[in-house]
Protein backbone atom coordinates (compact mmCIF):
# COMPACT_ATOMS: atom_id res chain seq x y z
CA UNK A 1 -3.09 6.31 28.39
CA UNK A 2 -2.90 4.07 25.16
CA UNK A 3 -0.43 1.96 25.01
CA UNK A 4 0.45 -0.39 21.83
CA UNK A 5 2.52 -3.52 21.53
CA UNK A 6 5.88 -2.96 19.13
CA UNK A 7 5.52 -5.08 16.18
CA UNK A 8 8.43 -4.91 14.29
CA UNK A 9 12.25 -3.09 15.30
CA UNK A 10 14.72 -2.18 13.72
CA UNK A 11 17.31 0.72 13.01
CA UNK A 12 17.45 3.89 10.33
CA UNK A 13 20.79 4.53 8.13
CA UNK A 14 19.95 8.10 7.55
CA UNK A 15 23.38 10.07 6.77
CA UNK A 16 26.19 8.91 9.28
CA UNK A 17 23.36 7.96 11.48
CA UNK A 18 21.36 5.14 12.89
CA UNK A 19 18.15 5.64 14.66
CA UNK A 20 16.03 3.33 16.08
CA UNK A 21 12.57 2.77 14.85
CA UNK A 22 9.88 0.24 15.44
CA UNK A 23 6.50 0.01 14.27
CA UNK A 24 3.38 -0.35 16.78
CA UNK A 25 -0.04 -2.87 16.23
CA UNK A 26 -1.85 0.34 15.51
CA UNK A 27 0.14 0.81 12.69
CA UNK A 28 2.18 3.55 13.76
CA UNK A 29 5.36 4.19 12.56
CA UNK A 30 7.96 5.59 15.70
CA UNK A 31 11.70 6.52 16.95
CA UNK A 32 12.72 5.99 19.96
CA UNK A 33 13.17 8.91 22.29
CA UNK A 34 17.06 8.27 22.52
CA UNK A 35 16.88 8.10 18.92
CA UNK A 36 15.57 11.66 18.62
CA UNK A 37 18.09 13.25 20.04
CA UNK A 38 20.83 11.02 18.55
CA UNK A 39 19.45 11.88 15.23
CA UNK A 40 20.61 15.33 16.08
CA UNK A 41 23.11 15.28 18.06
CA UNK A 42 22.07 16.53 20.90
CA UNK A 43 22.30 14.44 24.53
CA UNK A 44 18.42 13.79 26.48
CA UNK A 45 19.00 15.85 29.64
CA UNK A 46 21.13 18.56 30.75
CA UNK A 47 18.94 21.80 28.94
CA UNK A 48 16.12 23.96 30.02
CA UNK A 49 13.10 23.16 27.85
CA UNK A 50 9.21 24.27 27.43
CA UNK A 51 7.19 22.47 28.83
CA UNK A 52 5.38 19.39 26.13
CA UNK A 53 8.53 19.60 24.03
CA UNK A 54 11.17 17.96 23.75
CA UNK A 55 14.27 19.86 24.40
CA UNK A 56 16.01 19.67 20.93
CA UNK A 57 12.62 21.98 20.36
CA UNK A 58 12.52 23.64 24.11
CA UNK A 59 14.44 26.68 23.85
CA UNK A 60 12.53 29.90 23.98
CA UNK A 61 13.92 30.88 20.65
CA UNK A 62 12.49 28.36 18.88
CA UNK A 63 8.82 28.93 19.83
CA UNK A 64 7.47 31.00 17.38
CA UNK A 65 8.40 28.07 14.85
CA UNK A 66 6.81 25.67 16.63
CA UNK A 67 3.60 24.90 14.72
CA UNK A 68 0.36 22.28 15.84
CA UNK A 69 1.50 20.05 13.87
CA UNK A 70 4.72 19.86 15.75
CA UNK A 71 3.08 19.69 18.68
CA UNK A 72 0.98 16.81 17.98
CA UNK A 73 4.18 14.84 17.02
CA UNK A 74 6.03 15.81 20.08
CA UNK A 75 3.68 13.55 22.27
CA UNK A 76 4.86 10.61 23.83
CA UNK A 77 3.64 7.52 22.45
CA UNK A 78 3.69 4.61 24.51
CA UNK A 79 4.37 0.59 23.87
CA UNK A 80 5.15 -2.35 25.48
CA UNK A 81 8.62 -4.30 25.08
CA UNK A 82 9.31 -7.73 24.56
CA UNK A 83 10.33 -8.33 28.29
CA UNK A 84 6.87 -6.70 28.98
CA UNK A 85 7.85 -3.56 29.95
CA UNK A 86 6.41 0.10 28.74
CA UNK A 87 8.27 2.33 27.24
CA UNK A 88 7.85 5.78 25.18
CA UNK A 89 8.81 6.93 21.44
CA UNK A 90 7.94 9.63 19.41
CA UNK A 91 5.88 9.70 15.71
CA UNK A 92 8.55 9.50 13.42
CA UNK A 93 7.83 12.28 10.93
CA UNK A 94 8.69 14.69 14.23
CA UNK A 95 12.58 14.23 12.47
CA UNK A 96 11.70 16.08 9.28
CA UNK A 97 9.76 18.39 11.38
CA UNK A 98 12.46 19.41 13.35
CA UNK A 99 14.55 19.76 10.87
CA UNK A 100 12.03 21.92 8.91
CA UNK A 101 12.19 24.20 12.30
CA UNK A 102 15.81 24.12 11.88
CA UNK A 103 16.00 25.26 8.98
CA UNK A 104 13.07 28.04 8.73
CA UNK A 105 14.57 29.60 11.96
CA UNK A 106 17.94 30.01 10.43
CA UNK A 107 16.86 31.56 7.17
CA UNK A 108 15.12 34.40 9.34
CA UNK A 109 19.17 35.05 10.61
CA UNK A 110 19.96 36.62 14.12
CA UNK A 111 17.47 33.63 15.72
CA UNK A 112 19.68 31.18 16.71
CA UNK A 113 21.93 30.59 19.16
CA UNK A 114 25.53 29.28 18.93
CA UNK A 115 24.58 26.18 20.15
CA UNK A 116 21.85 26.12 18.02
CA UNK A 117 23.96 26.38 14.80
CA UNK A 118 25.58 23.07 14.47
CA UNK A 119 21.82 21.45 14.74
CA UNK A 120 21.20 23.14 11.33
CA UNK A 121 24.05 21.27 9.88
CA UNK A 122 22.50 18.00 11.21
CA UNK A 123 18.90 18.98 9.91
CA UNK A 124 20.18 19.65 6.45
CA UNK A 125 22.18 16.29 6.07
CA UNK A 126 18.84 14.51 7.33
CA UNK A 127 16.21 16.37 5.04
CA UNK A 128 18.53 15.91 1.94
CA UNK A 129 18.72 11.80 2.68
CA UNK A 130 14.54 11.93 3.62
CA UNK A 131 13.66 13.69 0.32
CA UNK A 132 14.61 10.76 -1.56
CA UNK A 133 12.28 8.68 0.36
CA UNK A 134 9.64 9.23 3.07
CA UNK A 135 10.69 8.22 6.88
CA UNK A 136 7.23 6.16 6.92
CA UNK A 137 8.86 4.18 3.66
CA UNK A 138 12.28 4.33 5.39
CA UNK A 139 10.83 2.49 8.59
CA UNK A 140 9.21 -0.11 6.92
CA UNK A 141 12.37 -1.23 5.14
CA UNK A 142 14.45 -1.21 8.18
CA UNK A 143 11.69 -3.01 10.23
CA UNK A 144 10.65 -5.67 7.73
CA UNK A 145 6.95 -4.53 7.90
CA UNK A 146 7.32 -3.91 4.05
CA UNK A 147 6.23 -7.55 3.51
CA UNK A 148 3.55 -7.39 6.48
CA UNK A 149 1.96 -4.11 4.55
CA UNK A 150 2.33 -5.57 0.94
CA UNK A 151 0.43 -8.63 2.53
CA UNK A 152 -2.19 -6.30 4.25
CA UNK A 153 -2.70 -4.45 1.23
CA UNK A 154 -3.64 -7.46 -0.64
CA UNK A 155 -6.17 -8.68 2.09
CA UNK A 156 -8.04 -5.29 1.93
CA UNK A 157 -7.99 -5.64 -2.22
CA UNK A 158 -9.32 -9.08 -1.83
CA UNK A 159 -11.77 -8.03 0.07
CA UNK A 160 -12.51 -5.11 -1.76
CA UNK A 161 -13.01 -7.88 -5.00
CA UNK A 162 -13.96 -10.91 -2.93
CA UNK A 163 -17.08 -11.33 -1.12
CA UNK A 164 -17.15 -13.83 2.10
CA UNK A 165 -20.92 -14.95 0.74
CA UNK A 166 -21.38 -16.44 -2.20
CA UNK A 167 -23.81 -14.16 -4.52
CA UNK A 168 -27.42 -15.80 -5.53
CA UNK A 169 -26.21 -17.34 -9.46
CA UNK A 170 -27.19 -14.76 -12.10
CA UNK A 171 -25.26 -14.72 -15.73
CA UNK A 172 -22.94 -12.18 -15.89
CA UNK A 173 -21.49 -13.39 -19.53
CA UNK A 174 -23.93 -11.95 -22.04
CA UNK A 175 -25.32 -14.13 -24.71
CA UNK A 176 -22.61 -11.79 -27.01
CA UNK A 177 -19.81 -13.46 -25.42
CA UNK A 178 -20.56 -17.08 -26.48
CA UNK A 179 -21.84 -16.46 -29.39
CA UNK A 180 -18.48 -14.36 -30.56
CA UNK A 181 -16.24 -16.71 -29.02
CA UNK A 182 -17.68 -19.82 -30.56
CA UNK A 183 -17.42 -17.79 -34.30
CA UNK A 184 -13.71 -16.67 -33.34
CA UNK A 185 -12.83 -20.17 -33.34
CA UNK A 186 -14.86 -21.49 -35.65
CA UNK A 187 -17.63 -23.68 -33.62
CA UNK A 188 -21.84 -23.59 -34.11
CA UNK A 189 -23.39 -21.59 -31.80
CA UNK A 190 -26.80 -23.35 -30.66
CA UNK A 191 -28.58 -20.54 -28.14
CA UNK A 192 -30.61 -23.17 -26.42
CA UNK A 193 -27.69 -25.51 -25.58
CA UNK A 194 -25.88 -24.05 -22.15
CA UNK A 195 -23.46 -26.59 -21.72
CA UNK A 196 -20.00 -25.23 -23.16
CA UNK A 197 -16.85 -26.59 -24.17
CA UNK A 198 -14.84 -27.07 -21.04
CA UNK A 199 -12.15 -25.23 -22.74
CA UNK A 200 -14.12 -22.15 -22.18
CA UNK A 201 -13.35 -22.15 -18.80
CA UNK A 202 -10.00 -21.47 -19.41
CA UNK A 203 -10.07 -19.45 -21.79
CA UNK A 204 -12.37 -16.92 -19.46
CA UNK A 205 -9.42 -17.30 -16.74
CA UNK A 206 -6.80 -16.52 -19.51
CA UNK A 207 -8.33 -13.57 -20.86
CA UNK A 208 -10.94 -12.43 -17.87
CA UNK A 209 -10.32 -13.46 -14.62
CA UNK A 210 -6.54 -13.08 -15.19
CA UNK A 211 -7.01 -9.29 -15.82
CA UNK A 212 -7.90 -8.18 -12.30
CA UNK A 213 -5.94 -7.53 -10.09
CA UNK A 214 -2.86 -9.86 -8.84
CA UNK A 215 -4.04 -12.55 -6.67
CA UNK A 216 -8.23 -12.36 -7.12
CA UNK A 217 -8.34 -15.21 -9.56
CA UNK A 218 -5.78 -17.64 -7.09
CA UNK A 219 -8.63 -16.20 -4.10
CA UNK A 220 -11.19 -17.32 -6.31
CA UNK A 221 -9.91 -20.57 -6.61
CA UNK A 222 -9.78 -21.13 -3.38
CA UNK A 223 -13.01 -19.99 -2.37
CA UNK A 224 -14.61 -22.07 -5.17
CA UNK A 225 -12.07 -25.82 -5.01
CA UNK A 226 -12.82 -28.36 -7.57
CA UNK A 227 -14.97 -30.96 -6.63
CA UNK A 228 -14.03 -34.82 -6.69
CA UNK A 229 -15.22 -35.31 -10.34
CA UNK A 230 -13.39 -32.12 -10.74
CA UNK A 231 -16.37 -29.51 -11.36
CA UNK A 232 -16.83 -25.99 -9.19
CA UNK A 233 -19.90 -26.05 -7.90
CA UNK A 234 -20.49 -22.47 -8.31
CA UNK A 235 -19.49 -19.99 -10.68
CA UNK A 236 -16.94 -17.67 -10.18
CA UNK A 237 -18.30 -14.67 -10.53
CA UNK A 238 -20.70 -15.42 -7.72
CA UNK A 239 -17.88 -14.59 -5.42
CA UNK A 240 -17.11 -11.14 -6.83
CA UNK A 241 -18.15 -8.19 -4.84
CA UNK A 242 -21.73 -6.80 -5.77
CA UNK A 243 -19.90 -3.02 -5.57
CA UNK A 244 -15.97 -3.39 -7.10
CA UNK A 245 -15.71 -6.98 -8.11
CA UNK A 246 -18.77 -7.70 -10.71
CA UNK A 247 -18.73 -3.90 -11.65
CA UNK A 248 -14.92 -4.63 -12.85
CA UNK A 249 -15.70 -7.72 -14.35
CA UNK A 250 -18.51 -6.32 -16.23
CA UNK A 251 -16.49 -3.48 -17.76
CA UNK A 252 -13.73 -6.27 -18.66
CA UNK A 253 -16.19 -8.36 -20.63
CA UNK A 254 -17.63 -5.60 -22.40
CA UNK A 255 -14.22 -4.28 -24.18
CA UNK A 256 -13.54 -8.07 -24.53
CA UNK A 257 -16.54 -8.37 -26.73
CA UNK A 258 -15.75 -5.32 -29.03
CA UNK A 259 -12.27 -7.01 -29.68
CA UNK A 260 -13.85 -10.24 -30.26
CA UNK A 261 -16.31 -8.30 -32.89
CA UNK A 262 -13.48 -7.00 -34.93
CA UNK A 263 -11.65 -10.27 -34.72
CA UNK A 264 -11.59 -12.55 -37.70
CA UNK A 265 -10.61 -15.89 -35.96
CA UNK A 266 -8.77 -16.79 -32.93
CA UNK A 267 -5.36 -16.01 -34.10
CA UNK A 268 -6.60 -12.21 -34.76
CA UNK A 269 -8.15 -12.17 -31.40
CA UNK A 270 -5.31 -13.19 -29.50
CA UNK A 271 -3.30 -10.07 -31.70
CA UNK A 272 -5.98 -7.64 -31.20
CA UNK A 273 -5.96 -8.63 -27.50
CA UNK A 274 -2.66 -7.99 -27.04
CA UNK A 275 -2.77 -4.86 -28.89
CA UNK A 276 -5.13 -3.10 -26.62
CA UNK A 277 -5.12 -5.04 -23.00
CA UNK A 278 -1.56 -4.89 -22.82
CA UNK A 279 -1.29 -1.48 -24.44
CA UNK A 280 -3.74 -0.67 -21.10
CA UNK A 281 -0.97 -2.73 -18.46
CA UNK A 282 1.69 -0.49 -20.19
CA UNK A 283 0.33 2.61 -19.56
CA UNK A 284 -0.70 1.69 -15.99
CA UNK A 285 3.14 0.57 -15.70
CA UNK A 286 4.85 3.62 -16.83
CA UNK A 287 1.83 5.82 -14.93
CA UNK A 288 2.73 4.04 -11.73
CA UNK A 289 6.19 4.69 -12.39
């Protein structure tokens, strides 16, 4: 038997109801077995059941719209307690299950029993408050592992970006990109000199590195410090990922360069930039919307 320590607690306003929830270190999101039948009104013991089900689900009337899936979610799933102790719950999306049950058994009419009928009521006030937001999203917010996911969500994009070796130094900026950055703002370009402005190296945070994703450039800076005379001793693109990170930053550079090419000076970049880049950001706004 697996059991999983409880993470984070906390309690569901669903309707006139609060149910306890909790999420486990496997990332599973649960109700408590109290909670179950609270949710529907409906007291723990006291009523014939099947067998594997619990007995909001247990009556031989119910059985034919009992699907696998329901099933599955009806197992116990055990975890330990703060005090140490173990205890069971059940996966939380059994609720809109049930009340899927409920509901599909008392369309068919003539199914249900008398005692059965109120339970519909229950199951329609629950579904109506879950289809505005899923129990999994629900059970984050009353648990506070929100903020633990958003956080693990950004550790697997890091990584995704962010390589924990430092890549062998190759040039990822083409030749193109000096040469139409010094004409944007007006400096000589000498091919054979590779020692840049320092002012370059903001610039290529300002309008590269700052165009991934939220927090690669602030990993990047700490993977690659500045040194006491205030140098990086690598480059930063040596950190990227061979498979997401320098493919990305790639693509980046080359639309940079076409709106550096049809750029007059600095002032129309910075115009031209805005134009498309954040024309791009807007759209993946609104999409994400």
């Amino acid at each position: 038997m697996d059991v999983f320590e409880c993470t984070h607690k906390g309690e569901l306003e669903i309707g006139e109801k609060r149910i306890a929830c909790a999420v486990l270190s496997n990332g599973k999101r649960i109700i408590t077995q109290t909670a179950l039948f609270d949710a529907f009104d409906r007291p723990r013991k006291g009523e014939k059941r099947i067998e594997g089900l619990p007995s909001v689900i247990g009556a031989k009337n119910l059985l034919p719209f009992v699907s696998d899936e329901l099933r599955e979610k009806s197992e116990p799933i055990h975890y330990y307690l703060q005090n140490g102790k173990i205890t069971a719950g059940y996966d939380a999306e059994l609720i809109p299950l049930i009340c899927e049950l409920y509901l599909l058994a008392h369309d068919k009419g003539d199914v249900l029993l008398e005692s059965q009928i109120k339970i519909v009521t229950q199951a329609n006030i629950l579904i109506r408050s879950l289809a505005k937001i899923g129990i999994t999203a629900l059970i984050d917010e009353a648990t506070g592992y929100q903020y633990e996911r958003e956080n693990n969500a950004l550790q697997e994009l890091l990584k995704a970006y962010i390589s924990e070796e430092f890549l062998k130094w190759q040039s990822r900026f083409p030749r193109k990109y000096y040469q139409e950055l010094y004409r944007i703002y007006g400096w000589d370009y000498n091919p054979l000199n590779m020692k840049h402005p320092q002012y370059l190296g903001k610039f290529t945070n300002e309008y590269v590195y700052d165009y991934m994703p939220p927090g690669v450039l602030d990993e990047l800076r700490n993977k690659n410090p500045l040194n006491a005379n205030g140098y990086r001793t690598k480059k930063h693109h040596q950190f990227l990922t061979g498979d997401i990170g320098i493919p990305h930053l790639e693509k980046h550079i080359t639309k940079l360069i076409t709106v550096m090419e049809l750029s007059d000076g600095i002032d129309d970049f910075k115009q031209n930039f805005n134009k498309i880049f954040h024309k791009v950001e807007q759209m993946k706004i609104t999409f994400e919307k």
